[in-house]
N, C-alpha and C. Protein backbone atom coordinates (compact mmCIF):
# COMPACT_ATOMS: atom_id res chain seq x y z
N UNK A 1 0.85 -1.18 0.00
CA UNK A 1 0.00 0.00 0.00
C UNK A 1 0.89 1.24 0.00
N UNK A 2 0.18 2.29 -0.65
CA UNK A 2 1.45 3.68 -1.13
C UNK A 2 0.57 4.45 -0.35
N UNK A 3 0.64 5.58 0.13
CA UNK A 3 0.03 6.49 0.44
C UNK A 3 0.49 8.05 0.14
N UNK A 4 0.28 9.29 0.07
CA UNK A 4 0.95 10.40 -0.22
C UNK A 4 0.61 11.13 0.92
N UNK A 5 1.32 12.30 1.19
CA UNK A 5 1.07 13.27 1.32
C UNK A 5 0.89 14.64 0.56
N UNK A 6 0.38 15.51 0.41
CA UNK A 6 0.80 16.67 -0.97
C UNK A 6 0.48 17.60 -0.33
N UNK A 7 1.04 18.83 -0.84
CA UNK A 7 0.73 20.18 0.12
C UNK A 7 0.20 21.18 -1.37
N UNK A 8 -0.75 22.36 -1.81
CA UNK A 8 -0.36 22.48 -2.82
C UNK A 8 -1.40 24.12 -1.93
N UNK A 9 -1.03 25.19 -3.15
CA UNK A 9 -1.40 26.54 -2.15
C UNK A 9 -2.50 27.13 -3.08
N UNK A 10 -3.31 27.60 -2.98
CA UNK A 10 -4.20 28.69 -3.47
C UNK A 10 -3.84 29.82 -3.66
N UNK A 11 -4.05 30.29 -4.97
CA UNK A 11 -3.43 31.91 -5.48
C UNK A 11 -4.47 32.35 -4.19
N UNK A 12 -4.10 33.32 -3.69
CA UNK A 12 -4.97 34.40 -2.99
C UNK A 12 -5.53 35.02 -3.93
N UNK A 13 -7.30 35.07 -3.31
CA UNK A 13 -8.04 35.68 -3.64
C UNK A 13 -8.84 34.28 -4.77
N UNK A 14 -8.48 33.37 -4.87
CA UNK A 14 -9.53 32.08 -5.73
C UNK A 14 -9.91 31.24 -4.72
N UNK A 15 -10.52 31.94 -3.14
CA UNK A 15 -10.87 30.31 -2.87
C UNK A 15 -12.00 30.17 -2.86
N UNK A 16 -12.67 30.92 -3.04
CA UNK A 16 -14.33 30.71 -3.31
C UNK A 16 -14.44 29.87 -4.42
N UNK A 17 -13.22 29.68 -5.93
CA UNK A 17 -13.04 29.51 -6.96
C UNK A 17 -12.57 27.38 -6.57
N UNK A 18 -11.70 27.83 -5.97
CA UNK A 18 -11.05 26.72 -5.42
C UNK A 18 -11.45 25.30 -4.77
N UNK A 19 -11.87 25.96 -3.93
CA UNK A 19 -12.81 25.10 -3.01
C UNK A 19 -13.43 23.69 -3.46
N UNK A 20 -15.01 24.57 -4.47
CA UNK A 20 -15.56 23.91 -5.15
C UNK A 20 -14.37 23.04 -6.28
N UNK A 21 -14.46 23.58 -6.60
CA UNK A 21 -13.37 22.28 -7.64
C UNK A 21 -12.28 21.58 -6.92
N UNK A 22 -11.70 21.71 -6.05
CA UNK A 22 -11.64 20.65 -4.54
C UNK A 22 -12.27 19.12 -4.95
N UNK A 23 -14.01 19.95 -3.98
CA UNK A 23 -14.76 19.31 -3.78
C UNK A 23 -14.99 18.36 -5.23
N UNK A 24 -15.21 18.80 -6.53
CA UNK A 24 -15.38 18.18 -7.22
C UNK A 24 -14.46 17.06 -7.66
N UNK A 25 -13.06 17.18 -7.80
CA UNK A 25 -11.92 16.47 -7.84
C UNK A 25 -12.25 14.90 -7.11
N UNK A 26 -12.57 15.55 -5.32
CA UNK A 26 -12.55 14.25 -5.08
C UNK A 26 -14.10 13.64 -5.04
N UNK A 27 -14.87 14.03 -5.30
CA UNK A 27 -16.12 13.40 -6.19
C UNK A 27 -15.90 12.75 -7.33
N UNK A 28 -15.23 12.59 -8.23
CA UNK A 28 -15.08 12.41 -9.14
C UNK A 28 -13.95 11.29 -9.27
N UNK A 29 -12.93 11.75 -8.26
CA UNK A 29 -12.31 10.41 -7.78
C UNK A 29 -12.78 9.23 -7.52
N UNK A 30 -13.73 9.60 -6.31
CA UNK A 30 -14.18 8.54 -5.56
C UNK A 30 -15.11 7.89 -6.81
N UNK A 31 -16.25 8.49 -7.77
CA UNK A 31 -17.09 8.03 -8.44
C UNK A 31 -16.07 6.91 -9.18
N UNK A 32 -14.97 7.31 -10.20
CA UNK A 32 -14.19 6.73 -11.50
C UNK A 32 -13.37 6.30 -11.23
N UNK A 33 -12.28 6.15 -10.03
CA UNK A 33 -11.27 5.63 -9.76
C UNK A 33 -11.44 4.75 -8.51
N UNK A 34 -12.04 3.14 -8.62
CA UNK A 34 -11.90 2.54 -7.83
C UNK A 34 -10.64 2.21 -7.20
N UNK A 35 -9.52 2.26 -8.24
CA UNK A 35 -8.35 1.47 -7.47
C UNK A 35 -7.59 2.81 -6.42
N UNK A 36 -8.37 4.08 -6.36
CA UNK A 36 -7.95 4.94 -4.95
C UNK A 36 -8.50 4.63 -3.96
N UNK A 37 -8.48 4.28 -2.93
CA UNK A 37 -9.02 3.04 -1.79
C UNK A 37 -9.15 4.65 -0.72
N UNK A 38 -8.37 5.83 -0.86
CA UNK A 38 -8.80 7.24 0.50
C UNK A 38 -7.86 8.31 -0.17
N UNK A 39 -8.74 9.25 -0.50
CA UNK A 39 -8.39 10.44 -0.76
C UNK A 39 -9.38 11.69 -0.02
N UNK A 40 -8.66 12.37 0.56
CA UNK A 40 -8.94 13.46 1.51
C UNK A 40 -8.15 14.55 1.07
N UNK A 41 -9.09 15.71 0.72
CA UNK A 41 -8.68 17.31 0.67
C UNK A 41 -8.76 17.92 1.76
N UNK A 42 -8.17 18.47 2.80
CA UNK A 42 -7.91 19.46 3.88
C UNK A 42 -7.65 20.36 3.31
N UNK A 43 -7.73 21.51 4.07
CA UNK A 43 -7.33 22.54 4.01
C UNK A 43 -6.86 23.01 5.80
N UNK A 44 -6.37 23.94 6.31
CA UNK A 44 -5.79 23.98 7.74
C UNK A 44 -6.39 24.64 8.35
N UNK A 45 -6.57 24.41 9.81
CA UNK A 45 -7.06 25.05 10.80
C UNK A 45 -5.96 25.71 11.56
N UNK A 46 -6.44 26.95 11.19
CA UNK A 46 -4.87 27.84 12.02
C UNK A 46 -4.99 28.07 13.14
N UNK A 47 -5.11 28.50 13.53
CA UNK A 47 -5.51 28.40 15.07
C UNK A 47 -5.11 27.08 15.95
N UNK A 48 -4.41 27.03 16.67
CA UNK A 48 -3.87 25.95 17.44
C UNK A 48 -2.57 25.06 16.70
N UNK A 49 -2.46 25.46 15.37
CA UNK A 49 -1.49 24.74 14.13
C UNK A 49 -0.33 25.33 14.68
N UNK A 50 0.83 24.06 15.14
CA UNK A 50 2.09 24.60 15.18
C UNK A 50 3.34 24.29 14.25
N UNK A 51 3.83 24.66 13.48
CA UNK A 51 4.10 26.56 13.39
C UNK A 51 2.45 26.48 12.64
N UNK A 52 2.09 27.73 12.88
CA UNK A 52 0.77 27.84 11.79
C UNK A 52 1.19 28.08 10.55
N UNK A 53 0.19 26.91 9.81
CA UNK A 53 0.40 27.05 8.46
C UNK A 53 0.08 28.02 7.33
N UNK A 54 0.42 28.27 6.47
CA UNK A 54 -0.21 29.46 5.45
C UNK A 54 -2.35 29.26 5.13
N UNK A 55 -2.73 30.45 5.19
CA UNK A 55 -4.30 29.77 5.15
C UNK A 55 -4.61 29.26 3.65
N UNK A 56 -4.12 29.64 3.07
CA UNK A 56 -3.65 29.19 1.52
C UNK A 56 -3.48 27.70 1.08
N UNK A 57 -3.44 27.25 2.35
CA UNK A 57 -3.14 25.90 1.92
C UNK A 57 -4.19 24.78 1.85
N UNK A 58 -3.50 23.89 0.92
CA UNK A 58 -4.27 22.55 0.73
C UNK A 58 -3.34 21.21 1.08
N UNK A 59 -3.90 20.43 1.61
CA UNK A 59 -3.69 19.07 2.26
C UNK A 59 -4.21 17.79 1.50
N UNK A 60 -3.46 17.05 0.48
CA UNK A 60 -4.25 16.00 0.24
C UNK A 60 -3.71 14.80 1.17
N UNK A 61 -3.81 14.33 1.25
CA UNK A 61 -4.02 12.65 1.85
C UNK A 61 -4.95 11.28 0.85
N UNK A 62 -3.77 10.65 0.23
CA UNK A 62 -4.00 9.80 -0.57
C UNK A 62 -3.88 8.52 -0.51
N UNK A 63 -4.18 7.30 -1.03
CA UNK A 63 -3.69 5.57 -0.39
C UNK A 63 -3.96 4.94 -1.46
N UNK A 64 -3.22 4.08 -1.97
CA UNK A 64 -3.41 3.34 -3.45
C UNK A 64 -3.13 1.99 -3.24
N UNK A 65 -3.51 0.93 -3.89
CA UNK A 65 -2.31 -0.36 -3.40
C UNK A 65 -1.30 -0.52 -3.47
N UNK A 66 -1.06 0.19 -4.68
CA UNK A 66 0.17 0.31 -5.23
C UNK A 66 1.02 1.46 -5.79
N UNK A 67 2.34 1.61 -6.39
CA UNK A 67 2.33 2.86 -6.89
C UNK A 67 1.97 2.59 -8.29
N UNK A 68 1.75 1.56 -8.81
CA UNK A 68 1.08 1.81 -10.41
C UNK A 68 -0.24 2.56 -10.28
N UNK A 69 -0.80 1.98 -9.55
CA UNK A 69 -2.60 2.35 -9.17
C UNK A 69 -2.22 4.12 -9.00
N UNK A 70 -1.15 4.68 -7.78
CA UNK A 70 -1.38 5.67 -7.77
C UNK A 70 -0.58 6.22 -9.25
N UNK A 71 0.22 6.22 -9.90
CA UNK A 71 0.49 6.71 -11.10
C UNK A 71 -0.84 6.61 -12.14
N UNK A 72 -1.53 5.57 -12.33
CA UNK A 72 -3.00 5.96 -13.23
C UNK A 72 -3.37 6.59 -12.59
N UNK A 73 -3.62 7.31 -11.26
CA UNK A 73 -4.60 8.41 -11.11
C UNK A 73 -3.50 9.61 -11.41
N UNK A 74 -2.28 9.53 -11.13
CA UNK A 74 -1.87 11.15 -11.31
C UNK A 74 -1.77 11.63 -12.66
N UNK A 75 -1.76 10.28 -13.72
CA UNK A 75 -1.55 10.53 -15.31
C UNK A 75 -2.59 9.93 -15.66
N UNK A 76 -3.77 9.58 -15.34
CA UNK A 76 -4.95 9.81 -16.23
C UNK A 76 -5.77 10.51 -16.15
N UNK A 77 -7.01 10.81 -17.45
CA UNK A 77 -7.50 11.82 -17.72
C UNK A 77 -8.11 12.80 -16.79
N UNK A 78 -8.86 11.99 -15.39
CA UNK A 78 -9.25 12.11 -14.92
C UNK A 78 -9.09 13.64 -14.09
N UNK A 79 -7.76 13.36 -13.67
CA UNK A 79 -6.90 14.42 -13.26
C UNK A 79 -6.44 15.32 -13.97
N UNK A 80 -5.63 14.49 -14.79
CA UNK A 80 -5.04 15.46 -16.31
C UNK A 80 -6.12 16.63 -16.68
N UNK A 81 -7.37 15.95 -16.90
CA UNK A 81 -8.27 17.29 -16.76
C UNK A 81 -8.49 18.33 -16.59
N UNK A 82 -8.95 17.60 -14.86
CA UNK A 82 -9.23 18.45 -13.86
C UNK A 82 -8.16 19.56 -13.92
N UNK A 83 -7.03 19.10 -13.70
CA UNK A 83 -5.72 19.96 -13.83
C UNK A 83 -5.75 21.62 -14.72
N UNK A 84 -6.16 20.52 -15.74
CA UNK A 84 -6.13 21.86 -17.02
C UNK A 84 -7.07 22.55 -17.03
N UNK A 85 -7.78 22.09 -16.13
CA UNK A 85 -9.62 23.35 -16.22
C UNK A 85 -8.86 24.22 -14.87
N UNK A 86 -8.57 23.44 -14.06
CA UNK A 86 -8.58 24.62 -12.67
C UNK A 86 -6.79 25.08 -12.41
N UNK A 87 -6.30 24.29 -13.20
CA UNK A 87 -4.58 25.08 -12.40
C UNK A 87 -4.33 26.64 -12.20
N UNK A 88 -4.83 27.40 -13.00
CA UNK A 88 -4.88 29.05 -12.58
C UNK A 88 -5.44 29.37 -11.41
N UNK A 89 -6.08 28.18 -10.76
CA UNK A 89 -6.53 28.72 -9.36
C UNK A 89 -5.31 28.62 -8.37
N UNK A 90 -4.29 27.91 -8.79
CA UNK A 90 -3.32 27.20 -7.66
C UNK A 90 -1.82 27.98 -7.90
N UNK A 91 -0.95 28.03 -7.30
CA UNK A 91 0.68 28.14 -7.48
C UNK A 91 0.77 27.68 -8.52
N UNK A 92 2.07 28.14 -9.29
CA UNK A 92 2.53 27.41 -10.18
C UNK A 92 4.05 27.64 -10.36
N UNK A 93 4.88 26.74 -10.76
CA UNK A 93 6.38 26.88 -10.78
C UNK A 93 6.85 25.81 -12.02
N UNK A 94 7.91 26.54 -12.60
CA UNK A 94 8.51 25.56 -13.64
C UNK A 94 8.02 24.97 -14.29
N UNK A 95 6.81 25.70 -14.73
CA UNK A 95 5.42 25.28 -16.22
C UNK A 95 4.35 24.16 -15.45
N UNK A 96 4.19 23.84 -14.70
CA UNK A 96 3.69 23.33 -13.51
C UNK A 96 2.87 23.52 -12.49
N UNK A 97 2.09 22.52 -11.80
CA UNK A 97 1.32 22.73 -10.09
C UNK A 97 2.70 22.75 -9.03
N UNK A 98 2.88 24.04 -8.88
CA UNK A 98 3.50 23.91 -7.57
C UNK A 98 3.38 23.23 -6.20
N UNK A 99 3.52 22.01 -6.16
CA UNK A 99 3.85 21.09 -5.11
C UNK A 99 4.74 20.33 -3.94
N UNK A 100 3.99 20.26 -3.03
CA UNK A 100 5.03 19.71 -2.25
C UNK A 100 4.26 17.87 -2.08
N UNK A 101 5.44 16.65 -2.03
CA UNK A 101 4.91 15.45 -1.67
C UNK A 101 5.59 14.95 -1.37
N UNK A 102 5.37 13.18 -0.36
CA UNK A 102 6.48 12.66 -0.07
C UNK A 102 5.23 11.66 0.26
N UNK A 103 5.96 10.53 -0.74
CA UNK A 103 5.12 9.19 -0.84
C UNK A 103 5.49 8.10 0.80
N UNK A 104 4.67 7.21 0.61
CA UNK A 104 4.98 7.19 2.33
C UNK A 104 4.08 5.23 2.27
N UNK A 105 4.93 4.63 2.69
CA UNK A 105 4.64 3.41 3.30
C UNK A 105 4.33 3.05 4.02
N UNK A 106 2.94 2.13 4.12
CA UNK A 106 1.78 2.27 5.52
C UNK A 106 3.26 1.07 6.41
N UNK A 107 2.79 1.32 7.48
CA UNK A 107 3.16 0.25 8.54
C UNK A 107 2.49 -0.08 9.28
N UNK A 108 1.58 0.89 10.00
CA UNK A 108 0.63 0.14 10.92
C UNK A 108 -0.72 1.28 10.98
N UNK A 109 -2.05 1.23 11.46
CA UNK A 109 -2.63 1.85 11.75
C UNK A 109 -4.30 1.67 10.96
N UNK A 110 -5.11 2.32 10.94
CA UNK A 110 -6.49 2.04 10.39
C UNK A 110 -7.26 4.00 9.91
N UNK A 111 -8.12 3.56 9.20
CA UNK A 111 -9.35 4.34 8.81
C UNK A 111 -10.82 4.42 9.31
N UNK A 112 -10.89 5.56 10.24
CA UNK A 112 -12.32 5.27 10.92
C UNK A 112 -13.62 5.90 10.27
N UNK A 113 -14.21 5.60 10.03
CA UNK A 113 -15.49 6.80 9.81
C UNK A 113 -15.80 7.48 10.94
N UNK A 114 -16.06 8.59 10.70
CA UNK A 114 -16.68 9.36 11.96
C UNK A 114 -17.83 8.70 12.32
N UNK A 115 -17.89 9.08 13.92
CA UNK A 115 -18.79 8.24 14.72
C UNK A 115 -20.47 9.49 14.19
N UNK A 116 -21.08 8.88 14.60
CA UNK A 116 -22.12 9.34 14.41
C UNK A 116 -23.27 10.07 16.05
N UNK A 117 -22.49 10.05 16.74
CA UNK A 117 -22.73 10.85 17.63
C UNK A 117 -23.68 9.46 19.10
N UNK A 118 -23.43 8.23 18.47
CA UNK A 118 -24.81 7.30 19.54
C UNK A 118 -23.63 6.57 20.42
């Protein structure tokens, strides 16, 4: 199992712009890409964040079985897309999504759903 981390920033002033296409990304994930098993968009809660982070920011959290599985999602259309409709909302560097990642090997631990309050 592969998992990522990614950090990636919002031009100031697109996050009303942003957001939503976020949200849609991983809708669209979850709908077409079975072999992504957890993908989560954050964004940060500053307040109590140490060092606090930029409010600009975005948090993905990703898990694949493999890294082939996660390479079809970062190079197919799906994304490739998405990419090309919304990248003017995001950083950009060296003709590119300005990113930060660091792929990461599970060792131990689980996925809960939130409790439902009973």
């Amino acid at each position: 199992m592969i998992s990522i981390v990614t950090k990636w920033w919002i031009v100031p002033g697109n996050e009303d712009q942003a957001i939503p296409a976020l949200r849609e990304l991983a809708r669209d994930v979850e709908r077409h890409e079975p072999f992504t098993t957890m993908y989560l968009i954050n964004t940060p809660v500053v307040a109590g964040s140490l060092p606090a982070p930029p409010d600009n920011e975005v948090v993905f959290l990703g898990t694949w079985d493999d890294r082939a599985a996660f390479d079809r999602h970062l190079n197919g259309p799906l994304f490739r897309d998405w990419l090309a409709r919304y990248l003017d909302l995001f950083l950009t560097g060296n003709g590119g999504l300005y990113v930060a990642a660091e792929l990461l090997e599970r060792q131990a631990g689980f996925i809960r759903s939130p409790s439902t309050g009973s």
